[in-house]
N, C-alpha and C. Protein backbone atom coordinates (compact mmCIF):
# COMPACT_ATOMS: atom_id res chain seq x y z
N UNK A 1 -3.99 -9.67 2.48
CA UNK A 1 -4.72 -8.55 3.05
C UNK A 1 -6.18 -8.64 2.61
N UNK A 2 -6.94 -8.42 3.45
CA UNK A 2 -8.54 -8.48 3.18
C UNK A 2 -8.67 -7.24 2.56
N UNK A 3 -10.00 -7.52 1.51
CA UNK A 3 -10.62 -6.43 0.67
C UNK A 3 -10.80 -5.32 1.57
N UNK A 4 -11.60 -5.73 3.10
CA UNK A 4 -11.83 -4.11 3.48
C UNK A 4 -10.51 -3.55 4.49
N UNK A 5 -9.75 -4.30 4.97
CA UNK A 5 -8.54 -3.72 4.90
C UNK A 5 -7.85 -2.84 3.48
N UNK A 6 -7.39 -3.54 3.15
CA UNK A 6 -7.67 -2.44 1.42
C UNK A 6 -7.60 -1.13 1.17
N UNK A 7 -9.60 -1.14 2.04
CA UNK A 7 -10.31 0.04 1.57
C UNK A 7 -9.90 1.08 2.36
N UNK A 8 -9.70 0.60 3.62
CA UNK A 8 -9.65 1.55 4.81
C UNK A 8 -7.79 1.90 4.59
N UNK A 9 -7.28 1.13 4.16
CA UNK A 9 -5.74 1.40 3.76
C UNK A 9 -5.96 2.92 2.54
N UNK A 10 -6.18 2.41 1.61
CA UNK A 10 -6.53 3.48 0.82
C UNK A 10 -7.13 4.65 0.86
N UNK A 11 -8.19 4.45 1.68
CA UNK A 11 -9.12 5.82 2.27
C UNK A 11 -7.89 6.75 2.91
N UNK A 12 -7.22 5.94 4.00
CA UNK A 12 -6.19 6.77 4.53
C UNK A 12 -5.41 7.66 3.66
N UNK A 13 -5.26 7.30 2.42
CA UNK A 13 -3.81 7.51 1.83
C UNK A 13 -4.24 8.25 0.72
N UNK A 14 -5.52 8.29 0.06
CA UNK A 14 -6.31 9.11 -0.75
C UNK A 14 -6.37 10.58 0.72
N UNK A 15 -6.98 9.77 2.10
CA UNK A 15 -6.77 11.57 2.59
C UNK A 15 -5.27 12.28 3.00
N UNK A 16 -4.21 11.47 3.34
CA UNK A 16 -2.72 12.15 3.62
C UNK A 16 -2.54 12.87 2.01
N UNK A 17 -3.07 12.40 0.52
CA UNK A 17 -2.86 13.41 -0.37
C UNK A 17 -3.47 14.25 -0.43
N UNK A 18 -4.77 14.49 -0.19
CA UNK A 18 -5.82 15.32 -0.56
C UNK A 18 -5.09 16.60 0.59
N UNK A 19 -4.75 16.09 1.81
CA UNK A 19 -4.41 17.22 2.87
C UNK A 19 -3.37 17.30 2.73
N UNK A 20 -2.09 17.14 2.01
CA UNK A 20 -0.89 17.50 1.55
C UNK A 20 -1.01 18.55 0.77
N UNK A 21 -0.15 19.68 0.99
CA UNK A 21 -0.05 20.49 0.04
C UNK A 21 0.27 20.59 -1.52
N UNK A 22 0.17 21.08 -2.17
CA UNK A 22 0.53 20.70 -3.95
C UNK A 22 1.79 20.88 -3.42
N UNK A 23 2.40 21.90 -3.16
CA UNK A 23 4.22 21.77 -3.34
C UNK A 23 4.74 20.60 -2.86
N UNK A 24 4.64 19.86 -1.58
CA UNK A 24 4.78 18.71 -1.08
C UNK A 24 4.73 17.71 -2.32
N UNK A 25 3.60 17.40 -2.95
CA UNK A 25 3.36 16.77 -4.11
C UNK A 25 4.24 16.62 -4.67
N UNK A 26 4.35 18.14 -5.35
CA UNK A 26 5.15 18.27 -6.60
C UNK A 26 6.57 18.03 -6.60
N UNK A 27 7.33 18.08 -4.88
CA UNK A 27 8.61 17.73 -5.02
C UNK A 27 8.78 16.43 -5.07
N UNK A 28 7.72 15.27 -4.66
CA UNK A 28 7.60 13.96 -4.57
C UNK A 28 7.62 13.45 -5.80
N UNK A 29 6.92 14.06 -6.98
CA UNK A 29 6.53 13.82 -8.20
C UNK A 29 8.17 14.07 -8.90
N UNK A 30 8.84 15.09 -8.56
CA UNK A 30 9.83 15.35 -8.89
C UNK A 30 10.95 14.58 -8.94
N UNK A 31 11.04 14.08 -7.34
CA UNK A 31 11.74 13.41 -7.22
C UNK A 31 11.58 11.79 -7.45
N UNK A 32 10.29 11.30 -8.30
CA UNK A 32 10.47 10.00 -8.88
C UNK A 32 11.21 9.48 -9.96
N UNK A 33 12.12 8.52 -9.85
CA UNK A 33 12.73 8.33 -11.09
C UNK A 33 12.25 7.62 -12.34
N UNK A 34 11.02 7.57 -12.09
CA UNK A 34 10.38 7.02 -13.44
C UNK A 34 8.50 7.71 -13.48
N UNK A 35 8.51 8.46 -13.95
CA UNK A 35 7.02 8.96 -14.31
C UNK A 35 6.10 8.25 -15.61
N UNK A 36 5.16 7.74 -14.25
CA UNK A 36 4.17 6.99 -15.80
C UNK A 36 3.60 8.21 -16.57
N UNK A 37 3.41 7.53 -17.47
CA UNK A 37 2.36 8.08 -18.73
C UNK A 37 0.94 7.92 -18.01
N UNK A 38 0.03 8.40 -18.06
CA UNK A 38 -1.40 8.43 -17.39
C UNK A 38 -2.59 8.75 -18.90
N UNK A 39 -4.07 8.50 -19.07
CA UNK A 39 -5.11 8.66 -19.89
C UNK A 39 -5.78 9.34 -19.06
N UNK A 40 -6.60 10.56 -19.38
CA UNK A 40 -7.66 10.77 -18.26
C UNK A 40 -9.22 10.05 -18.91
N UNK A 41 -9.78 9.69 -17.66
CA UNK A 41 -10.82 9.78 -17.54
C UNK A 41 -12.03 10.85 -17.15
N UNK A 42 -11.26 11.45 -16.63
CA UNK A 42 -12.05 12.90 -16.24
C UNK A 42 -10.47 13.64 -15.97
N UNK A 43 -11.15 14.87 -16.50
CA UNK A 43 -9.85 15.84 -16.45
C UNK A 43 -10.63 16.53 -15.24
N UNK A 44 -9.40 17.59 -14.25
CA UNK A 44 -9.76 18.13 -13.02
C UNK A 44 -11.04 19.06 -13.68
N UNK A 45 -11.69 18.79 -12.53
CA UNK A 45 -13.33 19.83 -12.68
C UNK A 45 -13.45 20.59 -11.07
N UNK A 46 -13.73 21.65 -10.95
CA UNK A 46 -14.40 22.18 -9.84
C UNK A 46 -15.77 22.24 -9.83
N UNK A 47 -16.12 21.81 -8.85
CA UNK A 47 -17.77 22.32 -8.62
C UNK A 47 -17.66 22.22 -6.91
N UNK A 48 -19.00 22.17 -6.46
CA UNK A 48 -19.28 22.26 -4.96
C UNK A 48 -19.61 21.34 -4.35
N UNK A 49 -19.57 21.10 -3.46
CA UNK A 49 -20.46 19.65 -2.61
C UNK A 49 -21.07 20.79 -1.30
N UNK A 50 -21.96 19.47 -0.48
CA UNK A 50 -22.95 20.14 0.40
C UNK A 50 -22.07 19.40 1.61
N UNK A 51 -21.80 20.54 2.75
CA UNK A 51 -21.13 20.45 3.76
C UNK A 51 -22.15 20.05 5.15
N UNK A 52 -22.49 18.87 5.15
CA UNK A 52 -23.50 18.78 6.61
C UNK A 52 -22.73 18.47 8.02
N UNK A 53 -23.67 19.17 9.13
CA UNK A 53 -23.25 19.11 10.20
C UNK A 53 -23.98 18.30 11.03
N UNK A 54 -23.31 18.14 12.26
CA UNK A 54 -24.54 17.66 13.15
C UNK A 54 -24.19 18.67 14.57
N UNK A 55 -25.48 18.71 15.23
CA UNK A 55 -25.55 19.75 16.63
C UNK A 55 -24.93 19.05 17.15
N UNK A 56 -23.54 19.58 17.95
CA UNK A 56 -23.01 18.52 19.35
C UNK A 56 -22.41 17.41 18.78
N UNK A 57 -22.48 17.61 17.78
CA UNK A 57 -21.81 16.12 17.01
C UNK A 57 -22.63 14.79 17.28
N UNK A 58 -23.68 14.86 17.59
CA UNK A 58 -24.33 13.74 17.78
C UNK A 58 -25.85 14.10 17.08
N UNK A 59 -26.34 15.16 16.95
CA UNK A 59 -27.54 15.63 16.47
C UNK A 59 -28.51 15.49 15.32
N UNK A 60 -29.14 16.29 14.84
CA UNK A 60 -29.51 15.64 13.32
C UNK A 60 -28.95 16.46 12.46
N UNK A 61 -28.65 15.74 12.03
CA UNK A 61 -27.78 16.54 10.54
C UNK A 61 -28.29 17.83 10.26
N UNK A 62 -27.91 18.97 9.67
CA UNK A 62 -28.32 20.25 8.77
C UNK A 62 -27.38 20.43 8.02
N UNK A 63 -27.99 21.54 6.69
CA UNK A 63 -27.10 21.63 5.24
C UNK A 63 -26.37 22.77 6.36
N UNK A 64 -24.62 23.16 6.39
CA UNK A 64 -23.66 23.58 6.77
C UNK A 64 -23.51 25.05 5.77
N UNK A 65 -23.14 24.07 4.61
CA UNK A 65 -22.88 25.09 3.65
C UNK A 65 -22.46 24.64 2.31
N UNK A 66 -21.71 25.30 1.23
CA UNK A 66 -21.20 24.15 0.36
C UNK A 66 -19.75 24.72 0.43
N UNK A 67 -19.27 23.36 -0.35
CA UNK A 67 -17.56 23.89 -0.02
C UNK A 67 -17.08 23.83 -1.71
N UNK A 68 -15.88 24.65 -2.11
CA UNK A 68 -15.65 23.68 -3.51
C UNK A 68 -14.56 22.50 -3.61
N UNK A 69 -14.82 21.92 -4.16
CA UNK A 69 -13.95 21.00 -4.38
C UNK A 69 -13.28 20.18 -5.89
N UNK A 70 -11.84 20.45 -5.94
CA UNK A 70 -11.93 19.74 -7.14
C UNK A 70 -11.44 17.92 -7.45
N UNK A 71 -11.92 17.13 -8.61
CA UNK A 71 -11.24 16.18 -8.98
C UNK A 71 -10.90 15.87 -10.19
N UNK A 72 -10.96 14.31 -10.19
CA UNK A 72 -10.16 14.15 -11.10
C UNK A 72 -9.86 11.97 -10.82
N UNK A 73 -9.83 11.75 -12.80
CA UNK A 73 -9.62 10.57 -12.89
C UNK A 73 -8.87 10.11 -13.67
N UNK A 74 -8.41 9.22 -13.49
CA UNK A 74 -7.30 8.88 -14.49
C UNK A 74 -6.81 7.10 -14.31
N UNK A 75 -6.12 6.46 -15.53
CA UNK A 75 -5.57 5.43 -15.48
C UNK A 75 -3.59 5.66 -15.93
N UNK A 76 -2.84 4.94 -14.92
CA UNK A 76 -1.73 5.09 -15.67
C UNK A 76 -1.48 3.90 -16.31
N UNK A 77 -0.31 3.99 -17.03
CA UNK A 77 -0.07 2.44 -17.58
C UNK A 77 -0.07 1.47 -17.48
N UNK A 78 0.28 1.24 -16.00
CA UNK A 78 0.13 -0.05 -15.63
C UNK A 78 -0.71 -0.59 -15.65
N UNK A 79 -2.23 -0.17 -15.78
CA UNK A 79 -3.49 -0.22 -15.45
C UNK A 79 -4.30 0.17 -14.28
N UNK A 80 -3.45 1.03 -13.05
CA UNK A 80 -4.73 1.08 -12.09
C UNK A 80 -5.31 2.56 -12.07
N UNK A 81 -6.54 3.22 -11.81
CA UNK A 81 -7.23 4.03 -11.98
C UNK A 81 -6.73 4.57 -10.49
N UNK A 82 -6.68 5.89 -10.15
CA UNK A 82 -6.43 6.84 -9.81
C UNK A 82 -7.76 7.59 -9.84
N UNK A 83 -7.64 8.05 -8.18
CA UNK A 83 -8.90 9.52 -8.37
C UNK A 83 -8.27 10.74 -7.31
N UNK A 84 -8.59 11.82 -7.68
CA UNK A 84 -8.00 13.15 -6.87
C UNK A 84 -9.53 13.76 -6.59
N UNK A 85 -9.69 13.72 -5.01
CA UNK A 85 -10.75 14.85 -4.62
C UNK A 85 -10.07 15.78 -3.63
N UNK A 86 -9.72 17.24 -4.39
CA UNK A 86 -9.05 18.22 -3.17
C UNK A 86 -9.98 19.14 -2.95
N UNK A 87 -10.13 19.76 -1.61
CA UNK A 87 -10.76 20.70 -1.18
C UNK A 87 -10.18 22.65 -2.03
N UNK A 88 -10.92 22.85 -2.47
CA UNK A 88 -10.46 24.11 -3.28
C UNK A 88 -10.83 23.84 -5.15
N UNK A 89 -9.63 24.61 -5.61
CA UNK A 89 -9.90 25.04 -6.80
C UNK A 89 -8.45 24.53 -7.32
N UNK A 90 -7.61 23.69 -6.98
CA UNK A 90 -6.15 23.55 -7.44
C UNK A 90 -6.38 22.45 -8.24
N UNK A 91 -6.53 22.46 -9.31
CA UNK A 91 -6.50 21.11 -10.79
C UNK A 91 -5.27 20.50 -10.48
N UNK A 92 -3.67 20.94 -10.64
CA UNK A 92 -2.52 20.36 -10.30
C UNK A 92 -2.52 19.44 -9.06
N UNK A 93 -3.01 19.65 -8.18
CA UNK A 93 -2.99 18.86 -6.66
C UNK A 93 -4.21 17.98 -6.79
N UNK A 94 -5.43 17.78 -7.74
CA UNK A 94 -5.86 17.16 -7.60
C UNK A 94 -5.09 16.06 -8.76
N UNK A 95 -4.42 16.59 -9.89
CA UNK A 95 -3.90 15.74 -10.96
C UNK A 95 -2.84 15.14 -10.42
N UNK A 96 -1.98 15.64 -9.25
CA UNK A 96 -1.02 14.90 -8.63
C UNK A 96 -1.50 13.77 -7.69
N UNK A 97 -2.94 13.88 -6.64
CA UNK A 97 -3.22 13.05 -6.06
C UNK A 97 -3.55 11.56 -6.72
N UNK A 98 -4.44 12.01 -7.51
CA UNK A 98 -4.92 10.84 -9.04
C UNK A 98 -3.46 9.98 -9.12
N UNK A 99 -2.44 10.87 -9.51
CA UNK A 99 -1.33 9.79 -10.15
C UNK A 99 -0.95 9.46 -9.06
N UNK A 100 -0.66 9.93 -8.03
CA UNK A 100 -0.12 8.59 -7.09
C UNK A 100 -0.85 7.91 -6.14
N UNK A 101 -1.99 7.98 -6.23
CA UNK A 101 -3.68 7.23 -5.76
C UNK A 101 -3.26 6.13 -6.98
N UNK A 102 -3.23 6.04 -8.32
CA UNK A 102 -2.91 5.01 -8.94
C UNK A 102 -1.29 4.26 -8.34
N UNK A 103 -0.51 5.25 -8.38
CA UNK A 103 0.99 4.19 -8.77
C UNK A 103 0.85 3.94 -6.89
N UNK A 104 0.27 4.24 -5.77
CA UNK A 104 0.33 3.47 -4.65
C UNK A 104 -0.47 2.50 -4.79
N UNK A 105 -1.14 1.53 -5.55
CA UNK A 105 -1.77 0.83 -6.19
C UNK A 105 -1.14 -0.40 -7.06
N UNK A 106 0.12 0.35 -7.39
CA UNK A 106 0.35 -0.78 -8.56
C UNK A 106 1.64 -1.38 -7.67
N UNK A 107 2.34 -1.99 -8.11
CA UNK A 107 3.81 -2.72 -7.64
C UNK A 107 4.22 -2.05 -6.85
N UNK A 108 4.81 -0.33 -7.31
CA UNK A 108 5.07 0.50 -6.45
C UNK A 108 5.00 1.07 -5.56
N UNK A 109 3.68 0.34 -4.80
CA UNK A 109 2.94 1.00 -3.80
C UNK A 109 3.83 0.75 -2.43
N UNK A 110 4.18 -0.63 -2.21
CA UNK A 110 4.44 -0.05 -0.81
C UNK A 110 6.13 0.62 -0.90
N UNK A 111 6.70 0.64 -1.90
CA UNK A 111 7.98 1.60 -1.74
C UNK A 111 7.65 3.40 -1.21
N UNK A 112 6.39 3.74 -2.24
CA UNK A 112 5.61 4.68 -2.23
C UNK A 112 5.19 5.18 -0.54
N UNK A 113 4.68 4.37 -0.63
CA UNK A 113 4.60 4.32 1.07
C UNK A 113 5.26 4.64 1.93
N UNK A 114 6.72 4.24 1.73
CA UNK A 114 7.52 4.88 2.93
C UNK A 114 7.88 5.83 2.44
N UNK A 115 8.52 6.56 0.91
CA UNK A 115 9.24 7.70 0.81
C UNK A 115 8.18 8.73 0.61
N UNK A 116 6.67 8.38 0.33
CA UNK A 116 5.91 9.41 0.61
C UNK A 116 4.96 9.46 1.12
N UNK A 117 3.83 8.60 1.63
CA UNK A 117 3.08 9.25 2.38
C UNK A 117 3.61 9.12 4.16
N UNK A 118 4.68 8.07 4.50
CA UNK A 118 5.14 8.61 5.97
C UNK A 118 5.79 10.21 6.03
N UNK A 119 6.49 10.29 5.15
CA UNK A 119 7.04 12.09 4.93
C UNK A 119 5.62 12.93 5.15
N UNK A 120 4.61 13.10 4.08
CA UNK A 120 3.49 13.85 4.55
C UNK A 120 2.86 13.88 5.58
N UNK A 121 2.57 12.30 6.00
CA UNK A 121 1.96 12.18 7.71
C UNK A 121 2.72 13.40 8.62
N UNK A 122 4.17 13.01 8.06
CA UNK A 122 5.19 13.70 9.53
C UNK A 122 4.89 15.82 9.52
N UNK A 123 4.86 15.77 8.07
CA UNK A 123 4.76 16.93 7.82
C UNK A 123 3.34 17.66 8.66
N UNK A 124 2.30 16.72 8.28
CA UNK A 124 1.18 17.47 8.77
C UNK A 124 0.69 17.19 10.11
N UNK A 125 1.84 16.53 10.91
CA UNK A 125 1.46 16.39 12.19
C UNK A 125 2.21 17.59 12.96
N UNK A 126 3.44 17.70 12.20
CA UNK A 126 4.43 18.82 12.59
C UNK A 126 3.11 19.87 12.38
N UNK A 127 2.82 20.28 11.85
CA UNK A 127 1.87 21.57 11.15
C UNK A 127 0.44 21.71 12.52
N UNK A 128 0.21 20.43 12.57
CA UNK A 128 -0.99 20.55 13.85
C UNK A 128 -0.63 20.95 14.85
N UNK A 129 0.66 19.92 15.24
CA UNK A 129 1.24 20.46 16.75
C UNK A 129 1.50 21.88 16.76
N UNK A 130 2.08 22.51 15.74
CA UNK A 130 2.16 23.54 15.58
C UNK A 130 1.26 25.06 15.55
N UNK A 131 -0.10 24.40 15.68
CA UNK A 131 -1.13 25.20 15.25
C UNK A 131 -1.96 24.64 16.66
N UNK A 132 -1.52 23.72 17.36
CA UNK A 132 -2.33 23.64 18.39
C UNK A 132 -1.43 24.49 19.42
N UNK A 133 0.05 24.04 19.53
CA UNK A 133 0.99 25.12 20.41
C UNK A 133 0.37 26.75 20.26
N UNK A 134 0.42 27.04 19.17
CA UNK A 134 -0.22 28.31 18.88
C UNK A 134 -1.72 28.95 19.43
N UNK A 135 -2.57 28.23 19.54
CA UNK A 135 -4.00 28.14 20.11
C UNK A 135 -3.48 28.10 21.25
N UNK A 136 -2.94 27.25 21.88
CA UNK A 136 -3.20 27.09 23.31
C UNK A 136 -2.27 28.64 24.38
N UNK A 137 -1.74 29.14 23.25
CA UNK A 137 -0.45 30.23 23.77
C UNK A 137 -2.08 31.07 24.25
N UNK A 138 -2.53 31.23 23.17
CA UNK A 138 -3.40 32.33 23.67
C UNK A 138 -4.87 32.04 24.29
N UNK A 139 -4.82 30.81 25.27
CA UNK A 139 -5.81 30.35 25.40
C UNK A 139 -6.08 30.98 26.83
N UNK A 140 -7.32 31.68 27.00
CA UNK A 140 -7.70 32.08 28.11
C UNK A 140 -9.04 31.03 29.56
N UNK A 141 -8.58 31.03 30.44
CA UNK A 141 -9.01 30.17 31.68
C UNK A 141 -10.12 31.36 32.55
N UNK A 142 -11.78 30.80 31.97
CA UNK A 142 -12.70 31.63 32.53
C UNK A 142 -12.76 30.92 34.16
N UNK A 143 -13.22 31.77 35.10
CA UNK A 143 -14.37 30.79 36.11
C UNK A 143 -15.42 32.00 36.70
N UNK A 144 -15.98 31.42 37.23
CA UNK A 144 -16.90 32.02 38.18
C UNK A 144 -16.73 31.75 39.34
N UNK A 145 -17.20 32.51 40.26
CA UNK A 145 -17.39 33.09 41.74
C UNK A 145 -18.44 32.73 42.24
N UNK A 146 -18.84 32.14 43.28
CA UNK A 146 -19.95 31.35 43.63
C UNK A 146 -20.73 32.31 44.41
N UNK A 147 -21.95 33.36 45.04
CA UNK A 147 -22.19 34.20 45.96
C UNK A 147 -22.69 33.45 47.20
N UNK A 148 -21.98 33.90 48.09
CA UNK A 148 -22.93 33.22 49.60
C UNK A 148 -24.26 33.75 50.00
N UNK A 149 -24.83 33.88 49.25
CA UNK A 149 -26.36 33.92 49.58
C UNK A 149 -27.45 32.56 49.84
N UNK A 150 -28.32 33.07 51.10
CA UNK A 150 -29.20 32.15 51.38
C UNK A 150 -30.18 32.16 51.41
């Protein structure tokens, strides 16, 4: 596998945790039969980041707003480093992302792979469809009336 394959593998899978819920997590974490030992490098911190937009999605950027966000670093035993960036204030969900941002990393990764992040994918696609069915229930169909004037 190429390095930036890799990256873009990982990017994915750092965001299916970050947008997983902590309980989701925590039953995953639960249900592993062997939990590494982990060191932190940074213990979870909250602070803010700057949320930019663009007009039309194509426009020039402007400051949005800020959002908070927490993370978090860590190494487990095996040796690979782990990082958790979650949107909010939840230290646990970012300390859960960290550890398995590392152990999908080490040997374990692609077992990891199928018993948890295809489960979360499924989960949060269920959750969209779900929230788009919902939008569209109450979605209203404007038009206008053209006048025959000359």
């Amino acid at each position: 596998m190429q390095p930036a394959d890799r990256t873009s593998e990982r990017r994915a899978w750092m965001g299916e945790l970050a947008k997983a819920s902590c309980d989701d997590l925590e039953t995953a974490w639960n249900a592993l039969p062997e939990k590494p030992d982990w060191q932190w490098l940074r213990k979870p911190e909250t602070g803010l980041v700057m949320v930019r937009g663009r007009a039309g999605g194509t426009g020039g950027a402007f400051n949005l707003g800020e959002m908070t966000v927490t993370r978090c670093a860590l190494t487990i035993d095996a040796g690979t480093t782990g990082y958790g960036y979650v949107a909010g204030r939840n230290a646990r969900h970012a300390e859960l992302a960290a550890v398995f941002d590392a152990l999908l990393q080490s040997p374990h990764g692609p077992d990891l792979k199928k018993t948890l992040l295809e489960p979360l994918a499924e989960t949060r696609s269920k959750t969209e469809r779900r929230k788009q069915a919902k939008a569209a229930a109450t979605r209203v169909e404007f038009f206008t009336m053209v006048r025959g004037e000359d």
